[in-house]
N, C-alpha and C. Protein backbone atom coordinates (compact mmCIF):
# COMPACT_ATOMS: atom_id res chain seq x y z
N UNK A 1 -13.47 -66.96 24.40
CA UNK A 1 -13.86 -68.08 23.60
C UNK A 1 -13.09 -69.32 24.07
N UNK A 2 -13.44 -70.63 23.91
CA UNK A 2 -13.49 -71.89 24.65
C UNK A 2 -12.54 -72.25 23.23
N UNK A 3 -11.63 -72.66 22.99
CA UNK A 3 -10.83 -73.00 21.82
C UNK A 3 -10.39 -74.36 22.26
N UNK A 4 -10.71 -75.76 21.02
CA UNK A 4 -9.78 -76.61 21.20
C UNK A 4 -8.79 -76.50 20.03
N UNK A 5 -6.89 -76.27 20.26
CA UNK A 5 -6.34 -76.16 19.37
C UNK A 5 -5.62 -77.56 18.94
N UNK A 6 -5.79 -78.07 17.89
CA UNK A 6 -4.95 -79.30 17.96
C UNK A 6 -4.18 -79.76 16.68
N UNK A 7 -3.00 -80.10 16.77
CA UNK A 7 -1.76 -79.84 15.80
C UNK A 7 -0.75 -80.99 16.48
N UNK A 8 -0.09 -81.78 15.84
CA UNK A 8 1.07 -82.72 16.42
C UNK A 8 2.61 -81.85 16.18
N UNK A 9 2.52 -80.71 15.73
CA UNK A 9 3.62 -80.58 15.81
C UNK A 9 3.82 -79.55 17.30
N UNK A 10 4.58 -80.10 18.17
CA UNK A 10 4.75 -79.29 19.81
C UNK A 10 4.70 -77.79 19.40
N UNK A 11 6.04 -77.03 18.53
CA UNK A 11 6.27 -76.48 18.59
C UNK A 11 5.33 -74.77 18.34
N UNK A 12 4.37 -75.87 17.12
CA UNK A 12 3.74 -74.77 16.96
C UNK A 12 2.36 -74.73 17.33
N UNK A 13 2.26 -75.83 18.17
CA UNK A 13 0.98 -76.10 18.64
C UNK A 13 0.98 -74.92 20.12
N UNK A 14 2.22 -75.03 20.58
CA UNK A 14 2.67 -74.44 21.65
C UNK A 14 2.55 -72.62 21.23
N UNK A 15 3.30 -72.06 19.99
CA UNK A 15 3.15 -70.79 20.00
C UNK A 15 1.63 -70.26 19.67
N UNK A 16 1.07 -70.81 19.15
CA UNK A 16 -0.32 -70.54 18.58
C UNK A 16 -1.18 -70.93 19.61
N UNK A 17 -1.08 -71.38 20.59
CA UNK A 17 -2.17 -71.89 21.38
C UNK A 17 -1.58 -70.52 23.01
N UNK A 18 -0.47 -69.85 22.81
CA UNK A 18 -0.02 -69.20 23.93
C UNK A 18 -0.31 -67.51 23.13
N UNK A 19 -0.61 -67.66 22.08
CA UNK A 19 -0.64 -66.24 21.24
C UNK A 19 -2.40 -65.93 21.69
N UNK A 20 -3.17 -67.50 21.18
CA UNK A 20 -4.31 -67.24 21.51
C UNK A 20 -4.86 -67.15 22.71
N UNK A 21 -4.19 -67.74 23.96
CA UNK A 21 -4.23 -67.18 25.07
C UNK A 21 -4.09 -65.29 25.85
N UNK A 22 -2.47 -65.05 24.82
CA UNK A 22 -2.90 -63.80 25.16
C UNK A 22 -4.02 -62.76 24.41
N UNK A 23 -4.65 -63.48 23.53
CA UNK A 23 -5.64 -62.47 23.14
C UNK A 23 -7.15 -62.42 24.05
N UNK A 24 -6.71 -63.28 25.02
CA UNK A 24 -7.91 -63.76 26.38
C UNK A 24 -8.98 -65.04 26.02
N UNK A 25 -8.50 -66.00 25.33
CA UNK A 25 -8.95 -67.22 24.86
C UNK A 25 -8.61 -68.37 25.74
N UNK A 26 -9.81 -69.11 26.27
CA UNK A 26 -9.22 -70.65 27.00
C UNK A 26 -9.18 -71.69 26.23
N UNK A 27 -7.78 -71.84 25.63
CA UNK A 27 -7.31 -72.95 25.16
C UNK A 27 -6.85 -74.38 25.70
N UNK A 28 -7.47 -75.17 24.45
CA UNK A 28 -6.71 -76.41 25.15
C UNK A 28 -6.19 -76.94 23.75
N UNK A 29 -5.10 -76.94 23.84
CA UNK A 29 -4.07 -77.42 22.84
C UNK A 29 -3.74 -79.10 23.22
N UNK A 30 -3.72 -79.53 22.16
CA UNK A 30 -4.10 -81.52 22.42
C UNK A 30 -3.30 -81.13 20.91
N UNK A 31 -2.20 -83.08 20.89
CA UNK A 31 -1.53 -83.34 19.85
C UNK A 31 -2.12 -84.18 18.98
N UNK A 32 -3.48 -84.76 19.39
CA UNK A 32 -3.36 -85.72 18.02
C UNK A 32 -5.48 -85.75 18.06
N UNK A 33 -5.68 -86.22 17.14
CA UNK A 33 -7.31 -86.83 17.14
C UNK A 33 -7.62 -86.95 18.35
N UNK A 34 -7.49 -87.83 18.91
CA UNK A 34 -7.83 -89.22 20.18
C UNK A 34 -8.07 -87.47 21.33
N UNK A 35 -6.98 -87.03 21.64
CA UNK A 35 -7.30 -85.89 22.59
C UNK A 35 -8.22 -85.18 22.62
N UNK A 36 -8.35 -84.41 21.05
CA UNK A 36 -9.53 -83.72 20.55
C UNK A 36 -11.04 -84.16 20.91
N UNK A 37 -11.19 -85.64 20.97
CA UNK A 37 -12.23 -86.38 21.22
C UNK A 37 -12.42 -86.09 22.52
N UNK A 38 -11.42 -86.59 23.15
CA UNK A 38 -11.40 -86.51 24.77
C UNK A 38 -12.26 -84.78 25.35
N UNK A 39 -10.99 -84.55 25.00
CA UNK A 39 -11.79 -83.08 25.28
C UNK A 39 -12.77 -82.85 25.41
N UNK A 40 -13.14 -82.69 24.18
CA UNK A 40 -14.87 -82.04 23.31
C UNK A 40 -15.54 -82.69 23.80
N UNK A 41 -15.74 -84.17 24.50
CA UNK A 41 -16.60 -84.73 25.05
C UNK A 41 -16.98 -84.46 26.61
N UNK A 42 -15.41 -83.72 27.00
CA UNK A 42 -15.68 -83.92 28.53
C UNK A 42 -15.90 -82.02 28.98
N UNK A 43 -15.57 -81.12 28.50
CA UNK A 43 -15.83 -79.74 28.38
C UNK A 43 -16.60 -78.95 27.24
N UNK A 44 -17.20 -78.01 27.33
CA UNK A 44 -18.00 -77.24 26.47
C UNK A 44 -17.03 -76.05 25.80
N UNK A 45 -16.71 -76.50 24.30
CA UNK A 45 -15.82 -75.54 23.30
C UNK A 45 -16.53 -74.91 22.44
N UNK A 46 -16.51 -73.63 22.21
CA UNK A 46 -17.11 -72.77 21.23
C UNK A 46 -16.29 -73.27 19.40
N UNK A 47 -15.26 -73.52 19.93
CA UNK A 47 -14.48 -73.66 18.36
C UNK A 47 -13.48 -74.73 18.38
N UNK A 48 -13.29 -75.56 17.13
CA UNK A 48 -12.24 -76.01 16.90
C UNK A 48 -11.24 -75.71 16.09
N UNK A 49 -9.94 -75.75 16.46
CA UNK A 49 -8.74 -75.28 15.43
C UNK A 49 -8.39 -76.51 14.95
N UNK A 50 -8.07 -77.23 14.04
CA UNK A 50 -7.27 -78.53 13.90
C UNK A 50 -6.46 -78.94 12.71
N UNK A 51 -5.77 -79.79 12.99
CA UNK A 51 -5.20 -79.95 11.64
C UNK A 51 -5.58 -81.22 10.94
N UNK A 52 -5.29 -81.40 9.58
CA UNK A 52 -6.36 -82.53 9.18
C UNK A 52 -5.72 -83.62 9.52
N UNK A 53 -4.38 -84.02 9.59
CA UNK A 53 -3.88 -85.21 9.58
C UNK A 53 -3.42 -85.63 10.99
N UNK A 54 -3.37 -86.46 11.35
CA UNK A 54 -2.97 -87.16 12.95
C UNK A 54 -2.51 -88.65 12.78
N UNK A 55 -1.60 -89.06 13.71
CA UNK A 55 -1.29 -90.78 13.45
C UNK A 55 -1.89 -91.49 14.02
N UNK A 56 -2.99 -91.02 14.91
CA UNK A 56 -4.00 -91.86 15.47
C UNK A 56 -5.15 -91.38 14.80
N UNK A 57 -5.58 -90.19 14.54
CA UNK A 57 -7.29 -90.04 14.34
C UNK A 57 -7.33 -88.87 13.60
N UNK A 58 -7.81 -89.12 12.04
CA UNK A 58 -7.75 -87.84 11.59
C UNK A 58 -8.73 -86.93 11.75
N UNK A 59 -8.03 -85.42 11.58
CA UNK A 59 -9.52 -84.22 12.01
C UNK A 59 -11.04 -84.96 11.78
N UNK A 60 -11.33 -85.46 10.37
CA UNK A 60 -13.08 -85.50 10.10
C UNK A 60 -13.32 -86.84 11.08
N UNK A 61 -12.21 -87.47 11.13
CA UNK A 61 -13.15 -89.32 11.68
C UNK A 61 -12.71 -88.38 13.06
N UNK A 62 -12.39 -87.84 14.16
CA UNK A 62 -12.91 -87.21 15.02
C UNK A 62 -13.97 -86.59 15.04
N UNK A 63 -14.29 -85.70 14.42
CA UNK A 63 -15.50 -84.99 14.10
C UNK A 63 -16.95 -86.11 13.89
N UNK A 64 -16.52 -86.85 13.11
CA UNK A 64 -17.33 -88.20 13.24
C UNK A 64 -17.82 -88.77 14.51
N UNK A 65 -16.84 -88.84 15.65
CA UNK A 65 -17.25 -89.44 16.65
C UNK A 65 -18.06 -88.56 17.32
N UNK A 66 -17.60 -87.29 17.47
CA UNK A 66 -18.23 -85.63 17.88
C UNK A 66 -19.89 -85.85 17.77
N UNK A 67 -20.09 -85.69 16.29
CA UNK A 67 -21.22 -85.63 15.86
C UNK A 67 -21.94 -86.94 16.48
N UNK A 68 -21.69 -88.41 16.40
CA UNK A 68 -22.07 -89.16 16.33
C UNK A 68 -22.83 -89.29 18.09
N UNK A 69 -21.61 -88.37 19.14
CA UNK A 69 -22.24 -88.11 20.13
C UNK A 69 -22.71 -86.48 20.64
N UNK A 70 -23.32 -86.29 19.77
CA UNK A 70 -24.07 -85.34 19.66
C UNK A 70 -23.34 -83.85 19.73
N UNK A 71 -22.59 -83.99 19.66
CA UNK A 71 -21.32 -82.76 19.98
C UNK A 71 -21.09 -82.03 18.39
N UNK A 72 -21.39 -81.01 18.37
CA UNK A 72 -21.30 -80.30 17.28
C UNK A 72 -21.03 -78.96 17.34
N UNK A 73 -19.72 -78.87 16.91
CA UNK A 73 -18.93 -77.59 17.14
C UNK A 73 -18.43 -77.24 16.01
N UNK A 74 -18.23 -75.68 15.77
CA UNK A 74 -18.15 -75.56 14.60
C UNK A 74 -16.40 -75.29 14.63
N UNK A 75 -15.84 -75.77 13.14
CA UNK A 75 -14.31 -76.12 13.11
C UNK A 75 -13.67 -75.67 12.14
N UNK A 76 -12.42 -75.55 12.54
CA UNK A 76 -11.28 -74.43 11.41
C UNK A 76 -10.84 -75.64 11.26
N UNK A 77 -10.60 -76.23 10.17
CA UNK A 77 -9.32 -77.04 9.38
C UNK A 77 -8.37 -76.60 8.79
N UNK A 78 -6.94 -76.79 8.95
CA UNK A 78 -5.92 -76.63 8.73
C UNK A 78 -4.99 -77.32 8.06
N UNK A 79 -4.06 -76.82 6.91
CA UNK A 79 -3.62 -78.02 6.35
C UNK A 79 -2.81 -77.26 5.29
N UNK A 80 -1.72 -78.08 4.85
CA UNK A 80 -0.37 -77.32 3.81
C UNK A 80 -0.50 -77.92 2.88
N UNK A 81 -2.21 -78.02 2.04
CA UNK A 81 -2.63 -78.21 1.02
C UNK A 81 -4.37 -78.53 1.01
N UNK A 82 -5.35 -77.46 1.12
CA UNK A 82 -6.73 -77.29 1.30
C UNK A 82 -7.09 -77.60 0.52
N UNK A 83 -6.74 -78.40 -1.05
CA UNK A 83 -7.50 -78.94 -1.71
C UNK A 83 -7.58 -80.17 -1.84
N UNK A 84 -7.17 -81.31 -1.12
CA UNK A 84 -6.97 -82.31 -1.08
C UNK A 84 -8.26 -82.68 -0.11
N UNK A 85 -9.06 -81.69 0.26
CA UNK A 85 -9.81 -81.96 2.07
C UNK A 85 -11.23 -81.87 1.08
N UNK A 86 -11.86 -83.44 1.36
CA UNK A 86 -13.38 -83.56 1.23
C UNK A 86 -14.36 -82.40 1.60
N UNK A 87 -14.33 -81.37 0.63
CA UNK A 87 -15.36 -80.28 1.43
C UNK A 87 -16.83 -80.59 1.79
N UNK A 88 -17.31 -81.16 1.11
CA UNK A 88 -18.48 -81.71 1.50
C UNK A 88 -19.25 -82.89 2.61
N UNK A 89 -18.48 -83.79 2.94
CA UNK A 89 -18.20 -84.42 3.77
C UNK A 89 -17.65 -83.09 4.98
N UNK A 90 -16.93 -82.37 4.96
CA UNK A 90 -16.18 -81.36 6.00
C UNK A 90 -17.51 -80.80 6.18
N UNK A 91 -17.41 -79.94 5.66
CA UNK A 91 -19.32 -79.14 5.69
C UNK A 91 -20.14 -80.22 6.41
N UNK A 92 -20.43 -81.17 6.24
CA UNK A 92 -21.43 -81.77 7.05
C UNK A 92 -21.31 -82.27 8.51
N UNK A 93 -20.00 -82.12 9.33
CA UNK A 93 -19.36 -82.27 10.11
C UNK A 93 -19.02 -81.28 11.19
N UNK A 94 -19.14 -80.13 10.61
CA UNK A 94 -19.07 -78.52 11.10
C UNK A 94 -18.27 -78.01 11.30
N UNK A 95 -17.14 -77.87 9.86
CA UNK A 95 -16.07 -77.37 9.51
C UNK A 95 -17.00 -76.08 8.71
N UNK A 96 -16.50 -75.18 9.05
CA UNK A 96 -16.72 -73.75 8.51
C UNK A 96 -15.64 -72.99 7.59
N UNK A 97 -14.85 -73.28 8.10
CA UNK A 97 -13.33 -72.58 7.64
C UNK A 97 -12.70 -73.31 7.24
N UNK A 98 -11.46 -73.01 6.49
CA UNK A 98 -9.89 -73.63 6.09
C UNK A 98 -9.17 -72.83 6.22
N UNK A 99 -8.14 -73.62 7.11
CA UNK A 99 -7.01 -72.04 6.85
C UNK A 99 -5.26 -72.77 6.37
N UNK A 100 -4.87 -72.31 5.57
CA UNK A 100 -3.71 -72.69 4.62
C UNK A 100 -2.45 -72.74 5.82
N UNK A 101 -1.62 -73.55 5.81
CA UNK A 101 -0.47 -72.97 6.52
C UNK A 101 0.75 -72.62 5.65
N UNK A 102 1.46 -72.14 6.08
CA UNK A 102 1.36 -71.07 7.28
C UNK A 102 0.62 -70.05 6.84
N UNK A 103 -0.48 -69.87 7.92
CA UNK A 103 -0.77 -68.42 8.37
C UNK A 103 -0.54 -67.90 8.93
N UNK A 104 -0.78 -66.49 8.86
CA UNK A 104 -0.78 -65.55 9.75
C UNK A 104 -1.41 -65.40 11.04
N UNK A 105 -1.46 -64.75 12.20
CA UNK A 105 -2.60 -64.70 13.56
C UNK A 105 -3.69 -63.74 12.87
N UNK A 106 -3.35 -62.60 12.06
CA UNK A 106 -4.69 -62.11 11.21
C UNK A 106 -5.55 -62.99 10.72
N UNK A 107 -5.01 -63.97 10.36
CA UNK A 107 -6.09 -64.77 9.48
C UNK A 107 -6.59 -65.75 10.29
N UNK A 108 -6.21 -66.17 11.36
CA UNK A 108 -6.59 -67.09 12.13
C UNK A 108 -7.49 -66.44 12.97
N UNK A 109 -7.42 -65.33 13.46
CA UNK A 109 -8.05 -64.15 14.29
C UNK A 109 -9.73 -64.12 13.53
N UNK A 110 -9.27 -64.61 11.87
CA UNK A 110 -10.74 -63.53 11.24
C UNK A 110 -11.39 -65.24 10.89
N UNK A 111 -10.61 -66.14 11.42
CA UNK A 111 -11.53 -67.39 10.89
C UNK A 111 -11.85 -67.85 11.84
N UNK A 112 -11.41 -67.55 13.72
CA UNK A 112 -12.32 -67.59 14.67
C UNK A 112 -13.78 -66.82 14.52
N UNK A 113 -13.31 -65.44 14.26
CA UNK A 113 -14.65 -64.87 14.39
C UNK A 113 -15.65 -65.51 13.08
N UNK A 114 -15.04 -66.03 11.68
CA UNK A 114 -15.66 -66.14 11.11
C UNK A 114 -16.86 -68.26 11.65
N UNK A 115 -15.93 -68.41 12.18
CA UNK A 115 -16.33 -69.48 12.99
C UNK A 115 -17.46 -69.76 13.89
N UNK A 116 -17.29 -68.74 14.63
CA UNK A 116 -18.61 -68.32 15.68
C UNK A 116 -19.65 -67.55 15.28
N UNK A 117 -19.23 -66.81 13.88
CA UNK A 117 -20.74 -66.71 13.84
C UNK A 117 -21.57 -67.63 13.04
N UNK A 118 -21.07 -67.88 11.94
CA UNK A 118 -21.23 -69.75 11.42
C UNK A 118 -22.13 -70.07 12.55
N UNK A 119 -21.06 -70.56 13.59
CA UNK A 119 -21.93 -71.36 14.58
C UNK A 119 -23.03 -71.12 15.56
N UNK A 120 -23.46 -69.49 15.41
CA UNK A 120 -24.51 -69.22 15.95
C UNK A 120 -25.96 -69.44 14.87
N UNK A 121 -25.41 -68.69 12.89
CA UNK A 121 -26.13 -69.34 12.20
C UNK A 121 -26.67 -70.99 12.30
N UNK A 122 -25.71 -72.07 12.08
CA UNK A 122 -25.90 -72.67 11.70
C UNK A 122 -27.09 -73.87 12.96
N UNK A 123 -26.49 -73.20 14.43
CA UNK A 123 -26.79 -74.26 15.52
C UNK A 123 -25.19 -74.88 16.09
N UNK A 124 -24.84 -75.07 15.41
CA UNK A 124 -23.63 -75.59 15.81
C UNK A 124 -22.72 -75.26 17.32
N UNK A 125 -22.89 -73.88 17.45
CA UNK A 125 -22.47 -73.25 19.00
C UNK A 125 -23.01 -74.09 19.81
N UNK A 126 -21.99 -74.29 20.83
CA UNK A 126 -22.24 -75.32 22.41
C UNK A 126 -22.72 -74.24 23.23
């Protein structure tokens, strides 16, 4: 699976993006919005991991630009408080998942898969 992981904090952007590597995943771990964009525009990703907040570009107004250029991938949001996050607005963007931090790699493991198939339902898969 084609994973973009993206999180500003190094440290754990770094263990989680090398965990999901060894489970045979091509990751690209990016620190802020602006990268995420970059990316997704210039390679083909099955999933996004992200976190909601960034000091340049937050998760949905990325997703915004995504969509806006036709790029629609389906996305895990992340965040150390999931009720604060516009679900409806998220849902229309092609957020599938939330996942609380800290999690576990179990749970991150079952909200990839729950991710991809979302995104084969929905259209959303690149």
């Amino acid at each position: 699976m084609r994973i973009i992981f993206a999180d500003g904090h190094d440290n754990f952007r770094g263990v989680v993006a090398e965990l999901l590597r060894d489970d045979g995943h091509v990751v690209h771990a990016v620190a802020h919005g602006g990268e995420l964009v970059s990316v997704a525009k210039r390679l083909p990703i099955d999933v996004i991991v992200t976190h909601v907040r960034f000091a340049d570009l937050g998760a949905l107004e990325a997703l915004e630009y995504l969509v806006a250029a036709r790029i629609r991938v389906p996305t895990i949001l992340m965040s150390g408080d999931v009720r604060g996050i516009p679900h409806a607005e998220a849902s229309s963007l092609g957020v599938v998942s939330y996942l609380e931090k800290p999690f576990s790699m179990a749970e991150l493991r079952l909200a990839l898969s729950v991710a991809v198939r979302a995104g084969r339902v929905t259209g959303l898969a690149s």
